[in-house]
Structures are given as C-alpha cells and as structure tokens.
Protein backbone atom coordinates (compact mmCIF):
# COMPACT_ATOMS: atom_id res chain seq x y z
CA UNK A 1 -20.50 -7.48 -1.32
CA UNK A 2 -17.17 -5.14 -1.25
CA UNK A 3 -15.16 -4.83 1.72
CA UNK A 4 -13.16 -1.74 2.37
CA UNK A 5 -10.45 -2.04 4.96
CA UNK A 6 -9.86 1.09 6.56
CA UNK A 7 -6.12 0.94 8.55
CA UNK A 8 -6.53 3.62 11.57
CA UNK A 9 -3.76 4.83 13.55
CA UNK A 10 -4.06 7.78 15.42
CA UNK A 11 -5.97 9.21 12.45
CA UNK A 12 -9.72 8.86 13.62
CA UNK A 13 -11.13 12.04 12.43
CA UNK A 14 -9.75 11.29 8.99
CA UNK A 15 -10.93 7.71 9.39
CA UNK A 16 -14.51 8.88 10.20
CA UNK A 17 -14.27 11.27 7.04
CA UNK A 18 -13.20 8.40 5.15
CA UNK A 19 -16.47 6.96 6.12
CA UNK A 20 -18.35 9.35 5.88
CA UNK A 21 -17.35 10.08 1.97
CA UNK A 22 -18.06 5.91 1.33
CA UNK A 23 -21.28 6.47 2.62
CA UNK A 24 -22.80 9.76 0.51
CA UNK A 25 -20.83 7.72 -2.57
CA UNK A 26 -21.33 4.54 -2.66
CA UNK A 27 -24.85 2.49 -3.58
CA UNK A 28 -23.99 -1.16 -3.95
CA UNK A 29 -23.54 -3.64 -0.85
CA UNK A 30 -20.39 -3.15 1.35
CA UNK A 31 -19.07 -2.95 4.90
CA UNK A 32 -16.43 -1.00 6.46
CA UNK A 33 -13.84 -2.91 8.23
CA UNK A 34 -11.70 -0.11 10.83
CA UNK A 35 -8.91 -2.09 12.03
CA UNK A 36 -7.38 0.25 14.79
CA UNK A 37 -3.99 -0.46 15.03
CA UNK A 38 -3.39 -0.01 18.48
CA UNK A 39 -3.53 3.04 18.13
CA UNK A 40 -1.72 4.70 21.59
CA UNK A 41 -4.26 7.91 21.55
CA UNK A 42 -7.94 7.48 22.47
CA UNK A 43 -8.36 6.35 18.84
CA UNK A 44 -10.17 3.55 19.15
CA UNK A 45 -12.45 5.11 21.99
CA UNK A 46 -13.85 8.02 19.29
CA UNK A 47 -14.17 5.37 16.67
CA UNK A 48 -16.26 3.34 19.17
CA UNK A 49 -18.17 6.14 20.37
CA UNK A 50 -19.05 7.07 16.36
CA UNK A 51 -19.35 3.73 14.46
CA UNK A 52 -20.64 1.15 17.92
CA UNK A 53 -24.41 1.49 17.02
CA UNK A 54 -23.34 1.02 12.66
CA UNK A 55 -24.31 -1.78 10.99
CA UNK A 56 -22.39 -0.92 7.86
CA UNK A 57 -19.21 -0.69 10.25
CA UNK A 58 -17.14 -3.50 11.68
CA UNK A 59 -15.09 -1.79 14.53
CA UNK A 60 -11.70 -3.93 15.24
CA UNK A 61 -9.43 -2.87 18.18
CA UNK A 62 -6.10 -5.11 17.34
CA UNK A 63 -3.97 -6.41 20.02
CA UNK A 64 -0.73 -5.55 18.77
CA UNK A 65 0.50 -3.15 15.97
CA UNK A 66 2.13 -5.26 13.46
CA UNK A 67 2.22 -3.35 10.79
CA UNK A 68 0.66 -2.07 7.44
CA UNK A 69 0.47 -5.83 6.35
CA UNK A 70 -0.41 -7.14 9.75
CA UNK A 71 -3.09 -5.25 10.32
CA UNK A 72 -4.86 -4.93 6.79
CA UNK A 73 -4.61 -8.71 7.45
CA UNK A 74 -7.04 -8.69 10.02
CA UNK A 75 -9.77 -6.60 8.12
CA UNK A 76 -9.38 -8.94 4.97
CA UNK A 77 -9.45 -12.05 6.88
CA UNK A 78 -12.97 -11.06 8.73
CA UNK A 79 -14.08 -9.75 5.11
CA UNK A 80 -13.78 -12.73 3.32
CA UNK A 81 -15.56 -14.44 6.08
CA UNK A 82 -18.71 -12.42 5.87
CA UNK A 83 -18.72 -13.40 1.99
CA UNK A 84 -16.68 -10.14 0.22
CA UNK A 85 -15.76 -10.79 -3.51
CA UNK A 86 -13.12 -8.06 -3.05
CA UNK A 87 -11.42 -5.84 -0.25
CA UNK A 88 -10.35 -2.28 -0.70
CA UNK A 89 -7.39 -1.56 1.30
CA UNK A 90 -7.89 2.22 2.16
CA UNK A 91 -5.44 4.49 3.66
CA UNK A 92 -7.68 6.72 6.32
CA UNK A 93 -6.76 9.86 4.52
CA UNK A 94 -8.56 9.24 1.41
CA UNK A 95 -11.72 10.81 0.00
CA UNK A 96 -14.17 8.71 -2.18
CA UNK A 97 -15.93 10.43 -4.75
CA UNK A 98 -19.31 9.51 -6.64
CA UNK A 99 -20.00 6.35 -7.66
CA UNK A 100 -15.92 5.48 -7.15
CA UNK A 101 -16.19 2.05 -5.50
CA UNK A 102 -19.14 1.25 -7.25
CA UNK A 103 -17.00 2.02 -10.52
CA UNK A 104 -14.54 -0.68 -9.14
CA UNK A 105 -16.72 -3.04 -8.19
CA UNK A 106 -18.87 -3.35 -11.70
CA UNK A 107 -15.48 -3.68 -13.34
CA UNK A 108 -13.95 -6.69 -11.25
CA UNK A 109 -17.33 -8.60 -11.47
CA UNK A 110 -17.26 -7.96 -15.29
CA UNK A 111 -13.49 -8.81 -15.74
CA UNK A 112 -12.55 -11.76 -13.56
CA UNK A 113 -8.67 -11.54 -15.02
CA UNK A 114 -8.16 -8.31 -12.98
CA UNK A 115 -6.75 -9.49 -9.35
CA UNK A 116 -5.14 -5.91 -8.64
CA UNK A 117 -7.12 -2.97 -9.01
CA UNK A 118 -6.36 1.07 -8.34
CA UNK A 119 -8.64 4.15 -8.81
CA UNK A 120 -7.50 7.38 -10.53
CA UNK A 121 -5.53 9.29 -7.68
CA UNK A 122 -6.00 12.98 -7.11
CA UNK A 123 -3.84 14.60 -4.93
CA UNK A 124 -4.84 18.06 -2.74
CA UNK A 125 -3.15 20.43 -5.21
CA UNK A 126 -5.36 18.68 -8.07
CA UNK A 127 -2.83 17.02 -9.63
CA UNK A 128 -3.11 13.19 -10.54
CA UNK A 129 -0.65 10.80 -8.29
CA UNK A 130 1.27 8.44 -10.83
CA UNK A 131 0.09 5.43 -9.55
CA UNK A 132 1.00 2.71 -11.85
CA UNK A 133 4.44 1.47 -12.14
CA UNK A 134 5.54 -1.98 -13.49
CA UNK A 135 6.99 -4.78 -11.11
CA UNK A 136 10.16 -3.65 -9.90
CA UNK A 137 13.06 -5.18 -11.05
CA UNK A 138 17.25 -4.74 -10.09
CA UNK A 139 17.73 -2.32 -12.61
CA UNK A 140 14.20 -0.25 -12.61
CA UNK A 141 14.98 -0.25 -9.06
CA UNK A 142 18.47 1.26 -9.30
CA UNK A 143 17.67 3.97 -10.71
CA UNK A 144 14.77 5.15 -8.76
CA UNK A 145 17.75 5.71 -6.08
CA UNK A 146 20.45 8.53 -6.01
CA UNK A 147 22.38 8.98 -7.76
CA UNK A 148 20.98 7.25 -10.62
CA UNK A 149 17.38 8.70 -10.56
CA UNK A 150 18.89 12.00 -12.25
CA UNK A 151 19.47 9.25 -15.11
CA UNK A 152 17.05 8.06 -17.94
CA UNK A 153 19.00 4.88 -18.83
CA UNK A 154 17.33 3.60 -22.01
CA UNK A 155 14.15 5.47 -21.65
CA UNK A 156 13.82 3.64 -18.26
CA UNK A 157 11.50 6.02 -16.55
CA UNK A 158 9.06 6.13 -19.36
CA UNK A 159 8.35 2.23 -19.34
CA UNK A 160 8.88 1.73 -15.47
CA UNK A 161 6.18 4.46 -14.66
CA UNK A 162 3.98 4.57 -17.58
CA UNK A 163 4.10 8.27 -17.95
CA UNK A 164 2.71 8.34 -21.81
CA UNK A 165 -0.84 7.23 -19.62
CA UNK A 166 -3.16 10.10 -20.07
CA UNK A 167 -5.67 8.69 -17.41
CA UNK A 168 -8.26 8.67 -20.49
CA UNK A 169 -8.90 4.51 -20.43
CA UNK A 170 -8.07 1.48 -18.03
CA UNK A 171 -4.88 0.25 -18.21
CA UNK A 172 -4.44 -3.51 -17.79
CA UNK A 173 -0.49 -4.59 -17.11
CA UNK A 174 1.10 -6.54 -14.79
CA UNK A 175 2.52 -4.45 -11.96
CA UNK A 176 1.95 -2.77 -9.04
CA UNK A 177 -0.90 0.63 -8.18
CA UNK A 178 -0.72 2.87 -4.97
CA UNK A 179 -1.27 1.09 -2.03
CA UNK A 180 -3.66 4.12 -0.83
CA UNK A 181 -6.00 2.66 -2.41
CA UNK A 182 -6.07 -0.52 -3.84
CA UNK A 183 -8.64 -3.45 -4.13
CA UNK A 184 -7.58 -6.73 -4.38
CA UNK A 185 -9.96 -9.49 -5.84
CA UNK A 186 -11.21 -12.65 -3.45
CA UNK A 187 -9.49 -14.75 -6.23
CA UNK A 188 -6.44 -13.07 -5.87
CA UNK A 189 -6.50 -13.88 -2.38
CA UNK A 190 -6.94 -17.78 -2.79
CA UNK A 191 -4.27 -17.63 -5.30
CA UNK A 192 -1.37 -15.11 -3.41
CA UNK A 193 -2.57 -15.91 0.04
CA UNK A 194 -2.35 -12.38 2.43
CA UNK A 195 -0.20 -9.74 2.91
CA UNK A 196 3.41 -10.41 3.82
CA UNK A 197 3.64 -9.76 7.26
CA UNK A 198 7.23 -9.73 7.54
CA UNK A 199 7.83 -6.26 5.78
CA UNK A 200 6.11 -3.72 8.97
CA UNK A 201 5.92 -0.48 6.58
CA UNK A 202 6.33 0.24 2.79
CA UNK A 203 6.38 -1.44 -0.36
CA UNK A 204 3.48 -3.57 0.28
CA UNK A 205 2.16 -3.07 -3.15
CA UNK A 206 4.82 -4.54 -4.47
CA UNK A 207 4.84 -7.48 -2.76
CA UNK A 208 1.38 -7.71 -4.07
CA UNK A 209 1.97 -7.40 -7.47
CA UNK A 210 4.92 -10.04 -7.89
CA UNK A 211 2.78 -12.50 -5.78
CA UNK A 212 0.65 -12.54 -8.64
CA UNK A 213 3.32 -12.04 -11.48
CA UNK A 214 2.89 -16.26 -12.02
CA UNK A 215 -0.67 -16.40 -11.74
CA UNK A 216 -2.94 -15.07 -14.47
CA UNK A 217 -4.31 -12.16 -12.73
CA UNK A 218 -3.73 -9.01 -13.80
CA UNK A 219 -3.49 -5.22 -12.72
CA UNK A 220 -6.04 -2.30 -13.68
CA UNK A 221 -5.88 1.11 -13.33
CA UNK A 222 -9.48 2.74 -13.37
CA UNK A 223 -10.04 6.28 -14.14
CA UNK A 224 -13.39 6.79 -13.74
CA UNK A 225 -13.34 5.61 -10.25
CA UNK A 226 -11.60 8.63 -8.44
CA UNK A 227 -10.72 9.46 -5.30
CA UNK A 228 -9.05 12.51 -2.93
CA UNK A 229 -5.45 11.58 -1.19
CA UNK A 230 -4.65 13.93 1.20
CA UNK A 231 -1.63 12.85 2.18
CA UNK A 232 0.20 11.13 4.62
CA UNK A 233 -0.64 12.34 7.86
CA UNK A 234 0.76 9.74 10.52
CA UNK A 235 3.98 9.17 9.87
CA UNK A 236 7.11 11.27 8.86
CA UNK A 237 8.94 9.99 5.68
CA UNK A 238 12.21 11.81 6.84
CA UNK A 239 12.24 10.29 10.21
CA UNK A 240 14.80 7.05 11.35
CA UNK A 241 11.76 5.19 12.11
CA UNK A 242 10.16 5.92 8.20
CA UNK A 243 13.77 5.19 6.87
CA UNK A 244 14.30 2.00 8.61
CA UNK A 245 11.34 0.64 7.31
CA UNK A 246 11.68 2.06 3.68
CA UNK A 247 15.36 0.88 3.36
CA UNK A 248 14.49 -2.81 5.03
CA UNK A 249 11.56 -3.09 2.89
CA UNK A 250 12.84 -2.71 -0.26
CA UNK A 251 15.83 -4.73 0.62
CA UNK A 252 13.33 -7.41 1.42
CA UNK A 253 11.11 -7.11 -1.73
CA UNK A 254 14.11 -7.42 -4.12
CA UNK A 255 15.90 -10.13 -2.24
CA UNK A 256 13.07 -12.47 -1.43
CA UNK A 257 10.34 -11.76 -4.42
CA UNK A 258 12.40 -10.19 -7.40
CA UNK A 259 15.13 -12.74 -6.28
CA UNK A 260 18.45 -10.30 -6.97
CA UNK A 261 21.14 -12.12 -6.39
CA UNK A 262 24.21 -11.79 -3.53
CA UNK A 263 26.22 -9.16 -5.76
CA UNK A 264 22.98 -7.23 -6.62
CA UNK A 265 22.26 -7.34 -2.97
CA UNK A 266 25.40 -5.42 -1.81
CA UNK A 267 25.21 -2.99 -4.05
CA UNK A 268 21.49 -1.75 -3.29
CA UNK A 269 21.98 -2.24 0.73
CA UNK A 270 25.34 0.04 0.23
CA UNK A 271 22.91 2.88 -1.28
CA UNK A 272 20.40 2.13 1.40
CA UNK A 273 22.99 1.06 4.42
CA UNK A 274 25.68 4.55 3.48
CA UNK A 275 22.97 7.27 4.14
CA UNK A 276 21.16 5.59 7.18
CA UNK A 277 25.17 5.09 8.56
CA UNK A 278 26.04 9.30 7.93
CA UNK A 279 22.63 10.02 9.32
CA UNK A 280 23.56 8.38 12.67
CA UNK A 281 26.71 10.71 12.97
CA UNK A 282 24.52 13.24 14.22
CA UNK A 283 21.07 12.21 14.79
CA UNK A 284 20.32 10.46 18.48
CA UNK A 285 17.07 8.59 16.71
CA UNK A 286 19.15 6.69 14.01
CA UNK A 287 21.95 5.76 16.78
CA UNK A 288 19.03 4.08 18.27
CA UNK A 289 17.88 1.87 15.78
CA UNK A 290 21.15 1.12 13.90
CA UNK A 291 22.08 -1.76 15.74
CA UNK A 292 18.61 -3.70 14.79
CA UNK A 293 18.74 -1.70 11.11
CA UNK A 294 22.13 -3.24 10.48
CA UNK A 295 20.85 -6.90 12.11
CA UNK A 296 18.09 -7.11 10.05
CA UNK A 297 19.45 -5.84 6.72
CA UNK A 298 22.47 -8.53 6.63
CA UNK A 299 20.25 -11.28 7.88
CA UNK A 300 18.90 -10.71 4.10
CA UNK A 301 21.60 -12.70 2.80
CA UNK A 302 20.99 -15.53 4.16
C-alpha cells in the first residue's frame, strides 16, 4: 500500500480536487491521509462533510499548526502504521495524471536503492518545473542568491540544476526533487527518521535529501509519472511572513546539515539578514517580526 499525505490549509477545494484526480488515476492500493493544519477557515468542516463517509480517506484535524514538517509528520506517522511501503507528500494544489502514482509505486518496489522519489512536474503554462537539483552546498548555494545568481561560476548552474536533463529517462543522483510532490520510501524513513520539525516553512526537501546523503539511498526523478502544479495558492512568497521562513530556513539547512562553518555563516545571513533589515524601513509587517527574525537567525551560531 502507498500513502499520499495531502497537507491542507485553507485550500479544501483544491484538496478535494487533489482527491478527486488520485482517485480517476490511480489503480493499485492506497489511502489518502488529509492532515488539516488547523486550518482557521471552515476547512476542516468541508473536508469532513466530503471525505467522513470515505474509506480510502483518513481525515486528520491537527491541534496545532506546526508547520510543513510538523504536519506532514502526522500523516506519515499514521501511514506507516496502517502498513504503507511509501508516503507521497502532496502539496493540495497538485493534479495527478494517469497511472502517475502507480508509475511511482512499480518503480520503488522494483528498485529498493531509491529512498527519494519525484514525478515529472508540469506547471499551468505547460512548461516542465526543474525539479531536480543536487544537495546544496556553500558555494551552489551562493550563487542561487543576488547578486551572484546573474553569475555562472564554473558552469555552476549546469551541474547544480541538471539542466542538460531532457525529462526522456529516470535520473538517479543524490540530491534533492520538489517537495510538491515527493515520495519518500518506508526504508528511508527507518534510516533518516521524519521530517525536521524545527524548520516551520521551506527547504524541507533539502533537509531530506542530506539526511540520506550517508545512507545508500538514492534520489529518482520519474518522467513517466506526471503530474499538474498549479501553483502556490496559500501563501505569498513576497510577504514578511514567507521571507522569514525562507531566510531562517536556509540559514538552518546550511548551518546544521551542510555544516558551513562560522565565516560561511556570516556571509550568507548578511545576504539574507540586509534585505529583510531595508524591508522593515518601510513595511509595518517586517517591523513586526524582526525582533524574533533577528533572535532566531543568530541563535544559529551557536
């Protein structure tokens, strides 16, 4: 049995289309785990009133919301119980198209080194999302940030984000996929452990990925499992709150997985810590969270 993990919050009629596209899809044995996040719309009340009679839905209203991590957590947790061999993680705006789990799932049980797995994204204007990227490292991370993303240090860009991959085969690597959509492997579990709950938002893939960078377990991108993403629909990536968590999260990735060291440190949280700063010159929403921004970005060093 697959489990797919379906994160809800405040998205319900995307989360019931999300369903809805496993269901006309998909033909081997799974179960749909909607963890509502406490969600602080009647969420949770439309889900119940759609899925409550479903016995290929597991409806979970969680206490608190803690988070991407947090509350994929819960899903996975009550999915391995009921005897999954793998758990998609599925963002509720994404569309499954024919035979696309099924694809995944035939391919995991056939190649037990894969602990990280990602379909072939398409995005709404038909274009295919460059998922894979390799783990990140201090410099591959340097210059995906301003202004040093306008360079192409080395060829950095081309071996950092695979873009020679044509989509045409799988590609095995170590490294991370979108976290849209991405299944992770019961083995990888009992090797990694769960998510990191200490990151709330962002970068959770790649947290994933270097759990497993000493293990043998590897990452696979699979094209002929495809799937829609619409988009991100709950959350707006220029706001304070969507900063905060981007900034802190990468700061926490590199310092606690990649291991950067002190110097390497102060030089990424001055590109992260400068814009958040000028930001909160003029916008009352940064003012507001720079205090606990600037707390929990220099307890890093510790």
């Amino acid at each position: 049995m697959i489990g797919i993990v379906i994160l809800n919050y405040k998205t319900w009629e995307e989360t019931i289309e999300c369903v809805e596209s496993i269901r006309k899809s998909t033909k081997c044995r799974y179960k749909i785990y909607i963890v509502d996040n406490k969600s602080p719309d009647d969420s949770y009340i439309q889900l119940y009133s759609k899925f409550q009679d479903s016995d290929d839905v597991v409806l979970i209203n969680s206490n608190e919301n803690g988070g991407y991590s947090a509350g994929n957590n819960i899903g996975i947790k009550q999915a391995l119980l009921d005897g999954a061999e793998a758990v998609i993680l599925s963002n509720s705006d994404i569309i499954y198209f024919e035979n696309s789990i099924d694809f995944m799932y035939e391919y995991l049980k056939s190649n037990k080194n894969i602990g990280i797995l990602g379909p072939k994204v398409i995005l709404e204007n038909n274009t295919i999302q460059n998922s894979p990227r390799k783990n990140y490292t201090f410099k591959n991370y340097l210059f995906s940030k301003k202004p040093f993303i306008f360079l192409d240090f080395q060829g950095i860009k081309r071996k950092t984000y695979f873009t020679d991959y044509d989509y045409d085969r799988e590609l095995v690597f170590k490294g991370l996929v979108s976290g849209c959509c991405m299944v992770l492997t019961k083995e990888y579990f009992e090797l990694c452990g769960f998510l990191d709950e200490n990151v709330f938002l962002y970068f959770e893939e790649a947290i994933v990925s270097n759990k497993a960078i000493n293990t043998e377990l590897k990452t696979c991108v699979l094209p002929q499992a495809n799937v829609l993403h619409k988009g991100s629909v709950s959350i707006g990536k220029q706001s304070a709150f969507s900063r905060f968590h981007r900034y802190y999260s990468s700061l926490y990735m590199l310092r606690k997985y990649v291991g950067i060291n002190k110097l390497q440190f102060t030089f990424i949280l001055f590109l992260n810590y400068i814009p958040f700063v000028i930001n909160s010159f003029y916008k009352k929403e940064y003012r507001r969270m720079l205090k606990k921004f600037t707390k929990q970005c220099f307890s890093l060093y510790r």
